[in-house]
N, C-alpha and C. Protein backbone atom coordinates (compact mmCIF):
# COMPACT_ATOMS: atom_id res chain seq x y z
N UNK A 1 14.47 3.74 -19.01
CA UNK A 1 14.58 3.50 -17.59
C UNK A 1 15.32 4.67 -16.96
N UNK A 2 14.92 5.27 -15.72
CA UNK A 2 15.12 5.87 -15.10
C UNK A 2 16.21 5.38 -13.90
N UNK A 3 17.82 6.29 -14.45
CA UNK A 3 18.84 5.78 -13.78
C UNK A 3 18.54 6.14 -12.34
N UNK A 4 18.89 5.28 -11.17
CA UNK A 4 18.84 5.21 -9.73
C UNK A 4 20.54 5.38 -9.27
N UNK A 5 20.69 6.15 -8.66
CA UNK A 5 22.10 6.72 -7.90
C UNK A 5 22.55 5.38 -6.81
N UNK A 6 23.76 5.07 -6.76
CA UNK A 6 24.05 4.00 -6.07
C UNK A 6 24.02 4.48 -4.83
N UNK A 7 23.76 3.65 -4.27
CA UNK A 7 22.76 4.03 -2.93
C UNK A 7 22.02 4.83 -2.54
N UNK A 8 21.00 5.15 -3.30
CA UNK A 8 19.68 4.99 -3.46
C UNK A 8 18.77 4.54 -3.12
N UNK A 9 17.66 4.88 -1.74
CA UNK A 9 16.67 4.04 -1.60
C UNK A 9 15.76 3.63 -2.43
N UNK A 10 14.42 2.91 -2.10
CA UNK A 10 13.41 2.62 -2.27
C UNK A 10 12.54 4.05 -2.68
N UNK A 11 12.78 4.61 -2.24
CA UNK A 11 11.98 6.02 -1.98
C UNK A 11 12.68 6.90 -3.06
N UNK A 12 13.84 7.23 -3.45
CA UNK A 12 14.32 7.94 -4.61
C UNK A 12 13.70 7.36 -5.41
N UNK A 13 14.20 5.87 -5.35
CA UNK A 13 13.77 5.56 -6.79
C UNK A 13 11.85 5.70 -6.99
N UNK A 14 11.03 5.54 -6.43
CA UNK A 14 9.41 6.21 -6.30
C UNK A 14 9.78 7.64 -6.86
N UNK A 15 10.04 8.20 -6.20
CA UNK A 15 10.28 10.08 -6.64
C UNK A 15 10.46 9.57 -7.87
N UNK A 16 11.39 8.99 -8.64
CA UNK A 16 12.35 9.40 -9.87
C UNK A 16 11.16 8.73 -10.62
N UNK A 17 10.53 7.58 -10.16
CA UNK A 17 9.11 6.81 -10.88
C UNK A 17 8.42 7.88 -11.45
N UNK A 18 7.63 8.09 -10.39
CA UNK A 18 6.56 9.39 -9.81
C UNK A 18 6.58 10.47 -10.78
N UNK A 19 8.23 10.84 -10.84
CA UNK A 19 8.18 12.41 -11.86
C UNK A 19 8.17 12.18 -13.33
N UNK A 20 8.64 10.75 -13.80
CA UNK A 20 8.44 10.33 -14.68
C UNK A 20 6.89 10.28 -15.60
N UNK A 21 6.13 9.64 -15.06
CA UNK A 21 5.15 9.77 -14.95
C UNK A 21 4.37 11.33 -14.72
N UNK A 22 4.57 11.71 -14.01
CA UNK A 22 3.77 13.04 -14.17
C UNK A 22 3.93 13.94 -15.02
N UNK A 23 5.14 14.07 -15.72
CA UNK A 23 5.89 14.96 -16.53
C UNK A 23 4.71 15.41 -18.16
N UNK A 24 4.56 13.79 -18.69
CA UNK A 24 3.70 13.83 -19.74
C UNK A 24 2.31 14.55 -19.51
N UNK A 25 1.59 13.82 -17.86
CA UNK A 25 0.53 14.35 -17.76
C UNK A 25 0.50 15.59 -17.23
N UNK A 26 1.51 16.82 -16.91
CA UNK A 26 1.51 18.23 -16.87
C UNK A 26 1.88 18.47 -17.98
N UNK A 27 1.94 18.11 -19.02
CA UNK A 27 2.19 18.52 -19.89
C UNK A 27 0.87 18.95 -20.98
N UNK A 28 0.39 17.38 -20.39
CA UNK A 28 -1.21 17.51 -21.36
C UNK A 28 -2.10 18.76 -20.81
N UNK A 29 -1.72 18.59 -19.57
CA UNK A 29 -3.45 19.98 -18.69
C UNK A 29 -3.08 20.67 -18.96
N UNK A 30 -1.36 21.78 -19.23
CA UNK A 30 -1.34 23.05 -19.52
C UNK A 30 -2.19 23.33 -20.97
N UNK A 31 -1.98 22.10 -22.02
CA UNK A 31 -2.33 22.55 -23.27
C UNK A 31 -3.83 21.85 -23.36
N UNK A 32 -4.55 21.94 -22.62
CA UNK A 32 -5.81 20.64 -22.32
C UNK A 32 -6.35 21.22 -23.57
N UNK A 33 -7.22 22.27 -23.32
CA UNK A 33 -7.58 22.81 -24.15
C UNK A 33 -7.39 22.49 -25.99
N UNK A 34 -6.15 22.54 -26.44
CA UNK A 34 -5.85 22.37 -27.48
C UNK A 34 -5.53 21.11 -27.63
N UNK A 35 -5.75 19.85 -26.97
CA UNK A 35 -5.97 18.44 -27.64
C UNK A 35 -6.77 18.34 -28.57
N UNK A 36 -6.21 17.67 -29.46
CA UNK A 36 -7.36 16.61 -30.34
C UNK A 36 -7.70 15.32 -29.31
N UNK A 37 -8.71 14.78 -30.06
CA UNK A 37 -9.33 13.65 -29.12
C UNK A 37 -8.45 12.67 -29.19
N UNK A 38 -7.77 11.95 -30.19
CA UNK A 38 -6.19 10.89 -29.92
C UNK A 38 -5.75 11.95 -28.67
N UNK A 39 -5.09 13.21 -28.47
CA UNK A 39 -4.52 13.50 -27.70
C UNK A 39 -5.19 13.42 -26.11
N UNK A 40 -6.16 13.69 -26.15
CA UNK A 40 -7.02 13.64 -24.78
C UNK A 40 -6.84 12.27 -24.20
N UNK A 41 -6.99 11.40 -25.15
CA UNK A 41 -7.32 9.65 -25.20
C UNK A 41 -5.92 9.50 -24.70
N UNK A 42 -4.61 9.77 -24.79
CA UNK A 42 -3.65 9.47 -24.63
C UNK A 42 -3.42 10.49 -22.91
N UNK A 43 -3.70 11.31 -23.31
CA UNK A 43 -3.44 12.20 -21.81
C UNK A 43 -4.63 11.26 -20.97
N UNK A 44 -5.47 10.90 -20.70
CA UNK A 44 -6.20 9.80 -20.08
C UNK A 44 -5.61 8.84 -19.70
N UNK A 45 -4.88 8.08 -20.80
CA UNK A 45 -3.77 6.69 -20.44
C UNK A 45 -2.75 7.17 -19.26
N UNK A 46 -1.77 8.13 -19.76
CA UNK A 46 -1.07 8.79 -19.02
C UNK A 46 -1.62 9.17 -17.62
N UNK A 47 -2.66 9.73 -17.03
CA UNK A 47 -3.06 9.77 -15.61
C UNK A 47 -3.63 8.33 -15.64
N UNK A 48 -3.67 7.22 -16.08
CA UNK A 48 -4.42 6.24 -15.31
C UNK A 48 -2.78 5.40 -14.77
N UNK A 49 -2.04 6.02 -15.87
CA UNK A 49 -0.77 5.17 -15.50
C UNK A 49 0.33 5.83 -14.31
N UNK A 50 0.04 7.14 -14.03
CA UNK A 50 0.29 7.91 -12.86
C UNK A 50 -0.29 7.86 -11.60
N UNK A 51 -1.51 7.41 -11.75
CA UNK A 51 -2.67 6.42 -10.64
C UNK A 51 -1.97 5.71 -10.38
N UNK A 52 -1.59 4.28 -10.91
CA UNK A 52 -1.51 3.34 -10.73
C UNK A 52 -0.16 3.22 -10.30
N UNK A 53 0.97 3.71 -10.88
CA UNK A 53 2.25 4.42 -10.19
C UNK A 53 2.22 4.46 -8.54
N UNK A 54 1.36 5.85 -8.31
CA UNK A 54 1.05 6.22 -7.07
C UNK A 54 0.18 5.38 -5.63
N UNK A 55 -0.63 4.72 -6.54
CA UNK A 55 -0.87 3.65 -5.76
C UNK A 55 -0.20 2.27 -5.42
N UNK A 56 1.01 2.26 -6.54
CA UNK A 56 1.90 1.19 -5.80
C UNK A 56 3.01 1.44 -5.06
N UNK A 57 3.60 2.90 -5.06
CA UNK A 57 4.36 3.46 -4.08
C UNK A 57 3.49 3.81 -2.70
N UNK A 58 2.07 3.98 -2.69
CA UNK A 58 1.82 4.78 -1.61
C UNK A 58 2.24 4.15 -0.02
N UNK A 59 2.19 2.70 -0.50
CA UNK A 59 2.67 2.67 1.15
C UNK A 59 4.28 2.86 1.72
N UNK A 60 4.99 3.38 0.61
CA UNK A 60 6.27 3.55 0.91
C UNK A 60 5.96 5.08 1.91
């Protein structure tokens, strides 16, 4: 879990979500190329779970 600063909105804590999440999946596209298919399969999970992230913050 991703520590939240006391007093802290709604909105930090999204950012601190958000980068969480994206971190793995920039990680996968720099090396896209050199996945194995478990790895691709997993970099896949990872953006569906950065989707879905982003679409539950978006109306913030």
């Amino acid at each position: 879990m991703v520590p939240v600063r006391a007093g802290g909105g709604v909105g930090d804590f999204a950012c601190q979500r958000l980068r969480r999440h994206w971190r793995p999946v920039a990680k996968g596209i720099r090396r896209f190329d050199r996945l194995s298919e478990a790895e691709r399969h997993r970099l896949r999970i990872d953006i569906k779970t950065l989707r879905y992230a982003v679409e539950l913050f978006e109306p913030l």
